[in-house]
PDB file of N, CA and C in Angstrom:
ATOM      1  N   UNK A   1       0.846  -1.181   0.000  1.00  0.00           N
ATOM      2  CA  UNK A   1       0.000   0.000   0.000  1.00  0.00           C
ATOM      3  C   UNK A   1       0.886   1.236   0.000  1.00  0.00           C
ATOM      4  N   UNK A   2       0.287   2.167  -0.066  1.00  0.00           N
ATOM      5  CA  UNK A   2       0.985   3.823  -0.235  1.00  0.00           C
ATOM      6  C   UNK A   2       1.044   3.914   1.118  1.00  0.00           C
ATOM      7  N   UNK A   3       1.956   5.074   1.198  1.00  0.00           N
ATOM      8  CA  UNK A   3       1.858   6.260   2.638  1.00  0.00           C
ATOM      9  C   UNK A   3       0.683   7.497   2.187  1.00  0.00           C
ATOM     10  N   UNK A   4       0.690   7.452   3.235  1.00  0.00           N
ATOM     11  CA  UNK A   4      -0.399   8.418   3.198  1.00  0.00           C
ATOM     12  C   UNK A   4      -0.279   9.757   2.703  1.00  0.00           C
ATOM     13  N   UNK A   5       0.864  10.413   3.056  1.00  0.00           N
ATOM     14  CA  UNK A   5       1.232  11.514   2.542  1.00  0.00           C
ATOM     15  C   UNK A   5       1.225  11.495   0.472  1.00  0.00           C
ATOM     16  N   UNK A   6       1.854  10.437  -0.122  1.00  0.00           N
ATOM     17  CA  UNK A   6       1.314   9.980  -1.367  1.00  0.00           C
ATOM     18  C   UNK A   6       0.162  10.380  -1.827  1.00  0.00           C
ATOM     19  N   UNK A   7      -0.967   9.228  -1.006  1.00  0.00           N
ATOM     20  CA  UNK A   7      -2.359   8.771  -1.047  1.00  0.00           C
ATOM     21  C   UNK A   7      -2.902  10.598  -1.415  1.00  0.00           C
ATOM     22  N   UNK A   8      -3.032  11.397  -0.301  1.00  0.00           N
ATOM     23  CA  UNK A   8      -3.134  12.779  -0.072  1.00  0.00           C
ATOM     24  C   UNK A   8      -3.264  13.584  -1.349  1.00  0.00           C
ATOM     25  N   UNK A   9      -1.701  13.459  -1.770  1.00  0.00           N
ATOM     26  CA  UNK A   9      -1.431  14.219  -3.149  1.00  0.00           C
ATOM     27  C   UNK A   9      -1.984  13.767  -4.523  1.00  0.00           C
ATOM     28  N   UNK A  10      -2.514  12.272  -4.427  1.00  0.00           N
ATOM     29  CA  UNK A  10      -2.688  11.685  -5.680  1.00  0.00           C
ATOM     30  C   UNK A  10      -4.587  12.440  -5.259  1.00  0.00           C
ATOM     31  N   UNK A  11      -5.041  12.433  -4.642  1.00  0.00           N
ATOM     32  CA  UNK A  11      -6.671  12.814  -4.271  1.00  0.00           C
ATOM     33  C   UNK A  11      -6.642  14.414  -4.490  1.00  0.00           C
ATOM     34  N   UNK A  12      -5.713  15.329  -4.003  1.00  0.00           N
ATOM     35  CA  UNK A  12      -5.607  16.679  -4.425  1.00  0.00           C
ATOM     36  C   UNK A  12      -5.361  16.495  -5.671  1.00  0.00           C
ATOM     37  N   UNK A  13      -4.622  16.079  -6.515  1.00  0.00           N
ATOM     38  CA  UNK A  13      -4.195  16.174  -8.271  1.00  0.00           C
ATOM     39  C   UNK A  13      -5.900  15.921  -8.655  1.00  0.00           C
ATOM     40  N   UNK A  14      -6.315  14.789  -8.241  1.00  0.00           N
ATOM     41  CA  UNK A  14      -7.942  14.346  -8.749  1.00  0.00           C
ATOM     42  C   UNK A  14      -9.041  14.895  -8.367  1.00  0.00           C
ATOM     43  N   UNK A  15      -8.965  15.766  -7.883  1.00  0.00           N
ATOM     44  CA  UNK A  15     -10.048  16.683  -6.992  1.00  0.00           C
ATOM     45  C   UNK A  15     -10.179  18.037  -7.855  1.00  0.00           C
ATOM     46  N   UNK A  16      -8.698  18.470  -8.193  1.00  0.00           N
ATOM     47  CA  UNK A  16      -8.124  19.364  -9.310  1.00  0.00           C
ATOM     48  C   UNK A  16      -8.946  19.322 -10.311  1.00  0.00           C
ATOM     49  N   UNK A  17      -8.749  18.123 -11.121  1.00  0.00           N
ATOM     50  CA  UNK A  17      -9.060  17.790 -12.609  1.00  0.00           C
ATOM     51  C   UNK A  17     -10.678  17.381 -12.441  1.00  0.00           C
ATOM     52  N   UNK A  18     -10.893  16.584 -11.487  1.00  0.00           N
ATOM     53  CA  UNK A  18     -12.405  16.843 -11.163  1.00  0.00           C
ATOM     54  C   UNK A  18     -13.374  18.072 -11.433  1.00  0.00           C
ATOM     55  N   UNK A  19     -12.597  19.425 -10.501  1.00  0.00           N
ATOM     56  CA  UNK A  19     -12.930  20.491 -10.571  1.00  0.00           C
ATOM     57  C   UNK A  19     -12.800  20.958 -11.663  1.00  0.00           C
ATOM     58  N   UNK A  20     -11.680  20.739 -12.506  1.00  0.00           N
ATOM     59  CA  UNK A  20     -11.899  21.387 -14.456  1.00  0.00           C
ATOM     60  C   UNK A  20     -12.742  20.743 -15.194  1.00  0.00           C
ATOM     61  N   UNK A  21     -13.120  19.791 -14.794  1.00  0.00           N
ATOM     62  CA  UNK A  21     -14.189  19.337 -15.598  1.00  0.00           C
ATOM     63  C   UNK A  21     -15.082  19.226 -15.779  1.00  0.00           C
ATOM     64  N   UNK A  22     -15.703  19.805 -14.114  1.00  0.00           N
ATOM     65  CA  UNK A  22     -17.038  20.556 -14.018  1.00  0.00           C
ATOM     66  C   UNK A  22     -17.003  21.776 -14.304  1.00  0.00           C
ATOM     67  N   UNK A  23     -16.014  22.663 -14.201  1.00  0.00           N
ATOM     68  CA  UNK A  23     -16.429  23.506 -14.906  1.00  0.00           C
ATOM     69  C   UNK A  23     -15.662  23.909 -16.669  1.00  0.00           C
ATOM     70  N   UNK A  24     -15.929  22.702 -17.311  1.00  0.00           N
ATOM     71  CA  UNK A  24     -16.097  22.633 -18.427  1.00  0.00           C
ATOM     72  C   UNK A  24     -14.584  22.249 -18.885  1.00  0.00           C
ATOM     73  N   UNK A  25     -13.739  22.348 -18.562  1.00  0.00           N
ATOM     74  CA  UNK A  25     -12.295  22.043 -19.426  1.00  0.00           C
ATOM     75  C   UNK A  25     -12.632  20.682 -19.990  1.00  0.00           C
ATOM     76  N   UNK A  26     -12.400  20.647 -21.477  1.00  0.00           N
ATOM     77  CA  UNK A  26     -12.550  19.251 -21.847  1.00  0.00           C
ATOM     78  C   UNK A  26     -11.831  18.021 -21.252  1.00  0.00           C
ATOM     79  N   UNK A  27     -10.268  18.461 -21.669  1.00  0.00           N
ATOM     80  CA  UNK A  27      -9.326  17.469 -21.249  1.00  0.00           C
ATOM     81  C   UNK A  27      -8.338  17.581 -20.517  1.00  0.00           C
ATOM     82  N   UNK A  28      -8.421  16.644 -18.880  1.00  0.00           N
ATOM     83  CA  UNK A  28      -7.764  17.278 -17.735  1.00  0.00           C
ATOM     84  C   UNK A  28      -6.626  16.072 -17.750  1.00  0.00           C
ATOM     85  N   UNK A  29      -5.276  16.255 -17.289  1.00  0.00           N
ATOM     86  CA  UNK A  29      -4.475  15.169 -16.943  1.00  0.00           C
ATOM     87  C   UNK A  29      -3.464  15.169 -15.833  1.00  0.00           C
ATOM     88  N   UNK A  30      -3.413  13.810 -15.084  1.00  0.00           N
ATOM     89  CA  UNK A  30      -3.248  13.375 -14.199  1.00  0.00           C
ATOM     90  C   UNK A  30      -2.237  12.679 -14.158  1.00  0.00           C
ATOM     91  N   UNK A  31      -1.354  12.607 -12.685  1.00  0.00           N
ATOM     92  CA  UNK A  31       0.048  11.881 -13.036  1.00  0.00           C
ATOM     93  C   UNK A  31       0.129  10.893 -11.797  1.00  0.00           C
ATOM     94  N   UNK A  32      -0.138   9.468 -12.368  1.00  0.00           N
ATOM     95  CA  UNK A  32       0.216   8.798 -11.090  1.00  0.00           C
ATOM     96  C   UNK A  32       0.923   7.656 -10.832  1.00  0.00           C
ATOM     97  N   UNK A  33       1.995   7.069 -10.475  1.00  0.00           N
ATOM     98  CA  UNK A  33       2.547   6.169 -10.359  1.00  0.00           C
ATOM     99  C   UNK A  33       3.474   6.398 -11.518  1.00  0.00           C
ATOM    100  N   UNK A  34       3.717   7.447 -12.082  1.00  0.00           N
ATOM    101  CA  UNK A  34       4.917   7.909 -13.626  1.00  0.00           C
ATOM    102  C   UNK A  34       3.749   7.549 -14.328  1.00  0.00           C
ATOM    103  N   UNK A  35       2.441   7.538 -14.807  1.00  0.00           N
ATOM    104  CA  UNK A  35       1.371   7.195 -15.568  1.00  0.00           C
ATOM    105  C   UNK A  35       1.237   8.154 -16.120  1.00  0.00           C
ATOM    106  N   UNK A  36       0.462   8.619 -17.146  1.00  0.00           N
ATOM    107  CA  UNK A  36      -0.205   9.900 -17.505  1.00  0.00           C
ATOM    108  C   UNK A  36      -1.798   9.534 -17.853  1.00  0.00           C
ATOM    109  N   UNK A  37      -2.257  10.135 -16.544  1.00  0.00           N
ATOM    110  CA  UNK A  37      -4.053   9.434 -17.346  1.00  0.00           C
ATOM    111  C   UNK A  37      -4.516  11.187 -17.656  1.00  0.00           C
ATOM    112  N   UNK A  38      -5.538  10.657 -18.838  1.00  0.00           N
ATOM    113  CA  UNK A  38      -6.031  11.586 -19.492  1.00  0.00           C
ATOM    114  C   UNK A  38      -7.747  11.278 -19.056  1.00  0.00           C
ATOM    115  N   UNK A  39      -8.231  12.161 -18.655  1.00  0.00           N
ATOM    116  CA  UNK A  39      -9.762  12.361 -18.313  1.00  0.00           C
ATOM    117  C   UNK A  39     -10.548  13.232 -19.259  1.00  0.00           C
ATOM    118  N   UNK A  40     -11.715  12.698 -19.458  1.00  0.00           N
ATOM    119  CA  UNK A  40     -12.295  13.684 -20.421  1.00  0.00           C
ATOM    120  C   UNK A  40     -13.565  13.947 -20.250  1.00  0.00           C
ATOM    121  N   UNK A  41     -15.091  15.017 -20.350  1.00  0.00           N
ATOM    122  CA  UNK A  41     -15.871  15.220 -19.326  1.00  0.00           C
ATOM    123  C   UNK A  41     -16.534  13.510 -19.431  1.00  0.00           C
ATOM    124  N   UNK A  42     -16.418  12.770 -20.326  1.00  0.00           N
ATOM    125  CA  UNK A  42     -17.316  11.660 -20.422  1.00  0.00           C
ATOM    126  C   UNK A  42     -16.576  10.341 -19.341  1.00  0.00           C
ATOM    127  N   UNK A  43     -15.510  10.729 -18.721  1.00  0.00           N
ATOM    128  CA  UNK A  43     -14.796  10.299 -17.459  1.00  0.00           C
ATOM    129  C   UNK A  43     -14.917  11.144 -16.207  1.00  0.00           C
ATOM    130  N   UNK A  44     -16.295  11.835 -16.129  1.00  0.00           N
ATOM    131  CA  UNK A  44     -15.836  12.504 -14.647  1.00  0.00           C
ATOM    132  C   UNK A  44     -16.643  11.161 -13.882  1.00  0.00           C
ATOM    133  N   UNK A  45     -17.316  10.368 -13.962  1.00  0.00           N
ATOM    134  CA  UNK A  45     -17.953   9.050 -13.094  1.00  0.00           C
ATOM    135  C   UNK A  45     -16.519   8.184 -12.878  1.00  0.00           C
ATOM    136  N   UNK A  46     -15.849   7.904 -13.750  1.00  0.00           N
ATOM    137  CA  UNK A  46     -15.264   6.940 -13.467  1.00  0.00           C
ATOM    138  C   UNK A  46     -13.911   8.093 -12.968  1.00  0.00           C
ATOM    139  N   UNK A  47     -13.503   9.051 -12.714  1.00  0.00           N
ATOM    140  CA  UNK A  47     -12.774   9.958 -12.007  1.00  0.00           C
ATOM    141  C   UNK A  47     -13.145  10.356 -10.522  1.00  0.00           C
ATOM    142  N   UNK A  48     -14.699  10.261 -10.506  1.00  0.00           N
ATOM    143  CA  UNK A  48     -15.151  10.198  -8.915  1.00  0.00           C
ATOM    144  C   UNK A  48     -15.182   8.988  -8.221  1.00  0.00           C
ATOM    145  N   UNK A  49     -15.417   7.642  -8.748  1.00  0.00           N
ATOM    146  CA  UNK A  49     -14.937   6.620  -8.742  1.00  0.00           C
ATOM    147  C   UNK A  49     -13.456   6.582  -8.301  1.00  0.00           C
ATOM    148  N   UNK A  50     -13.033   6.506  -9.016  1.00  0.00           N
ATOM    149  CA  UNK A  50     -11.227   7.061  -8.170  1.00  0.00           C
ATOM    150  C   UNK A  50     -11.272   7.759  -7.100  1.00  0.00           C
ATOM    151  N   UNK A  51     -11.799   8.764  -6.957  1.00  0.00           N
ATOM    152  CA  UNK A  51     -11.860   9.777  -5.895  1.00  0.00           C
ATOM    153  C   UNK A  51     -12.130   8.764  -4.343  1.00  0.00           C
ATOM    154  N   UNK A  52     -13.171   8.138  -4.899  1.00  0.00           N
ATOM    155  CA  UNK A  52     -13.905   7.217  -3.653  1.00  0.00           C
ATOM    156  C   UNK A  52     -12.588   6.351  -3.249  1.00  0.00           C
ATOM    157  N   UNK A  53     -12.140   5.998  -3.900  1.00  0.00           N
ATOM    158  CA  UNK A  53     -11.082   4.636  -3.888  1.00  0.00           C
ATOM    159  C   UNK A  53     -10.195   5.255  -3.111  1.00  0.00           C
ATOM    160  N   UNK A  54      -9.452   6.034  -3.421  1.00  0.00           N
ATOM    161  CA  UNK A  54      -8.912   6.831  -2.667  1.00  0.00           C
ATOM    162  C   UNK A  54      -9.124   7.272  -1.319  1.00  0.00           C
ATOM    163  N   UNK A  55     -10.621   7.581  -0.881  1.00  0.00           N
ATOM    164  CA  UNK A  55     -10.558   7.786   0.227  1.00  0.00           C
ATOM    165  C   UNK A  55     -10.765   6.634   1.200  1.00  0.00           C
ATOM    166  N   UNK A  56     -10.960   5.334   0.799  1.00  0.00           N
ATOM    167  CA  UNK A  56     -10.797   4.476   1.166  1.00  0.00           C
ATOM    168  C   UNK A  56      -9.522   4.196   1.807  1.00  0.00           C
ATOM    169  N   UNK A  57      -8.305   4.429   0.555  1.00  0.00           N
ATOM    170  CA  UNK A  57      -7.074   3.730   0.870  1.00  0.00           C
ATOM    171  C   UNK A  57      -6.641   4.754   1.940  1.00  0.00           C
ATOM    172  N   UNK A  58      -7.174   6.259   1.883  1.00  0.00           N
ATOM    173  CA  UNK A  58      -5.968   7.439   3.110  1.00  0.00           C
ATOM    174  C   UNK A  58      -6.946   6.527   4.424  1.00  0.00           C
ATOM    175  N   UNK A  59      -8.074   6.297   4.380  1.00  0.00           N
ATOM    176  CA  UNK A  59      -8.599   5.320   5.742  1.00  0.00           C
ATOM    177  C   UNK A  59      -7.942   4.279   6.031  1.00  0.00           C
ATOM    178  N   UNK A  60      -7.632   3.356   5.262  1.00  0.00           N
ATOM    179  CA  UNK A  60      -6.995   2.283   5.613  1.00  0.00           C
ATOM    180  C   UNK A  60      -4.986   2.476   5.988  1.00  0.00           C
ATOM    181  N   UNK A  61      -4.676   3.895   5.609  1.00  0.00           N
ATOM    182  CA  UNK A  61      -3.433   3.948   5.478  1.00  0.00           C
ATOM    183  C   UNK A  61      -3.179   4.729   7.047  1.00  0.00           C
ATOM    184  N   UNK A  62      -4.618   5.009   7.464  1.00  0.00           N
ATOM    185  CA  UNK A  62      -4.601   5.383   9.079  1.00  0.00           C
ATOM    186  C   UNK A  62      -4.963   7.163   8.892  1.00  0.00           C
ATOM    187  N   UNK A  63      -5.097   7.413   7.827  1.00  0.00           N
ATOM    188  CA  UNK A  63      -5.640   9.082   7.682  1.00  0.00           C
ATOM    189  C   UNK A  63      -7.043   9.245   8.630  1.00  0.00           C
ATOM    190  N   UNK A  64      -6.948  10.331   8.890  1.00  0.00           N
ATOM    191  CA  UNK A  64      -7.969  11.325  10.000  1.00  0.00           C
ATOM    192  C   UNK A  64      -9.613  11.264   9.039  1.00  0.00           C
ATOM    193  N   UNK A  65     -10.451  10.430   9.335  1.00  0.00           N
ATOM    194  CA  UNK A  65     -11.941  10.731   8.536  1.00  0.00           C
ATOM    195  C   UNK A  65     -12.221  11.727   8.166  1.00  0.00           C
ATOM    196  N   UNK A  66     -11.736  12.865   8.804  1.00  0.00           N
ATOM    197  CA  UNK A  66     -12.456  14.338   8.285  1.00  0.00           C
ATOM    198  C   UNK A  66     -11.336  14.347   6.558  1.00  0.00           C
ATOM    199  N   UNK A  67     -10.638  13.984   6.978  1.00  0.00           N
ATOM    200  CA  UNK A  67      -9.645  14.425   5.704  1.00  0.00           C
ATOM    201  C   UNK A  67     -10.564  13.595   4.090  1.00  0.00           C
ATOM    202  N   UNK A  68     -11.694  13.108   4.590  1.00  0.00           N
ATOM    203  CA  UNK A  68     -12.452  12.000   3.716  1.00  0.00           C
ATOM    204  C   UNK A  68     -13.705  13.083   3.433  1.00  0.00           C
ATOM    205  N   UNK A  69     -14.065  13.258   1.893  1.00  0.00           N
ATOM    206  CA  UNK A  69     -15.394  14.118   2.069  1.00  0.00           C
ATOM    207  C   UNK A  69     -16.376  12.882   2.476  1.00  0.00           C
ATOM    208  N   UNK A  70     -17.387  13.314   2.748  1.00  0.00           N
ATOM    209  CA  UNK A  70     -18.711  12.526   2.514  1.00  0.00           C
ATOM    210  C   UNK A  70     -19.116  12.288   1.246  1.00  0.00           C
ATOM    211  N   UNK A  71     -19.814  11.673   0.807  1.00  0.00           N
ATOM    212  CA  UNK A  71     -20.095  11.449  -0.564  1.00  0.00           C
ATOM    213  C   UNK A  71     -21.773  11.402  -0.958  1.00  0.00           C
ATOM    214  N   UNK A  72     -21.422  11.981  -1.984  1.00  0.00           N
ATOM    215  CA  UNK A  72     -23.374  12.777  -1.924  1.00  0.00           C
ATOM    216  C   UNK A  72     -23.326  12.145  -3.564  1.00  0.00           C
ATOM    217  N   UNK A  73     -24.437  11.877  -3.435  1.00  0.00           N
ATOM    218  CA  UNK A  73     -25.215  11.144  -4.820  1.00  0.00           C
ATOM    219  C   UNK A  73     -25.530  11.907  -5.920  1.00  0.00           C
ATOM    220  N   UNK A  74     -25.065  11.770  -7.251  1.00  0.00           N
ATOM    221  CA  UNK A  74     -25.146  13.060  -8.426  1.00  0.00           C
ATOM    222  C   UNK A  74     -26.759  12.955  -8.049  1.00  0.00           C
ATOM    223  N   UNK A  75     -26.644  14.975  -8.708  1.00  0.00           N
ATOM    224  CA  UNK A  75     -28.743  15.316  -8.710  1.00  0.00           C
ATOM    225  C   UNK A  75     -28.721  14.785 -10.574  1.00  0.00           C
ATOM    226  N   UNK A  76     -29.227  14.519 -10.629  1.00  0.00           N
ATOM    227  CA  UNK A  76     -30.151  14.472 -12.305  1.00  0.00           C
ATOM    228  C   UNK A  76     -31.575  15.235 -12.117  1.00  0.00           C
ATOM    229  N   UNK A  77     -31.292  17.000 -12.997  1.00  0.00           N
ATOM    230  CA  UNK A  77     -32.930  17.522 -12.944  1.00  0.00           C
ATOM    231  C   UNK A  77     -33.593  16.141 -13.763  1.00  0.00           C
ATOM    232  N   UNK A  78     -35.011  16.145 -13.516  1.00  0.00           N
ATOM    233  CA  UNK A  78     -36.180  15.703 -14.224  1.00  0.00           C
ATOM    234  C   UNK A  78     -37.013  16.797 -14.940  1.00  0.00           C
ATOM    235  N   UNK A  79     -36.996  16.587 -15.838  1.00  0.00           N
ATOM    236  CA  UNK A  79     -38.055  17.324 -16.480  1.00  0.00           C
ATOM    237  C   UNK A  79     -39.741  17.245 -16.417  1.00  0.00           C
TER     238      UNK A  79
END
């Protein structure tokens, strides 16, 4: 497993590109393990997905819960 201090920085980089991609940047990229992942808005599910995973592993790596958001369920308006 990672250290936590790692874990931390790889969830700030993805929280980042998260955030450009809600507000509209097409294509955000990410560096992890010497990787280069490329996200694009039709990857922000499977980028929050990561996000989750992540806060899993800073829990299991002994990180502080608050340092974990809560996790709230996308809205979809209805028409």
């Amino acid at each position: 497993m990672f250290d936590l201090t790692t874990l931390l920085g790889w969830k700030a980089d993805a929280q980042a590109a998260y955030h450009q991609l809600q507000i509209g940047k097409s294509v955000v990229e990410v560096w992890r393990d010497g990787r280069r992942l490329n996200y694009t808005k039709a990857d922000v599910v499977t980028l929050r997905t990561y996000l989750t995973e992540l806060d899993g592993w800073i829990l299991a790596a002994g990180g502080d819960s608050t340092l974990v958001a809560p996790q709230r369920k996308i809205m979809r308006p209805v028409f």
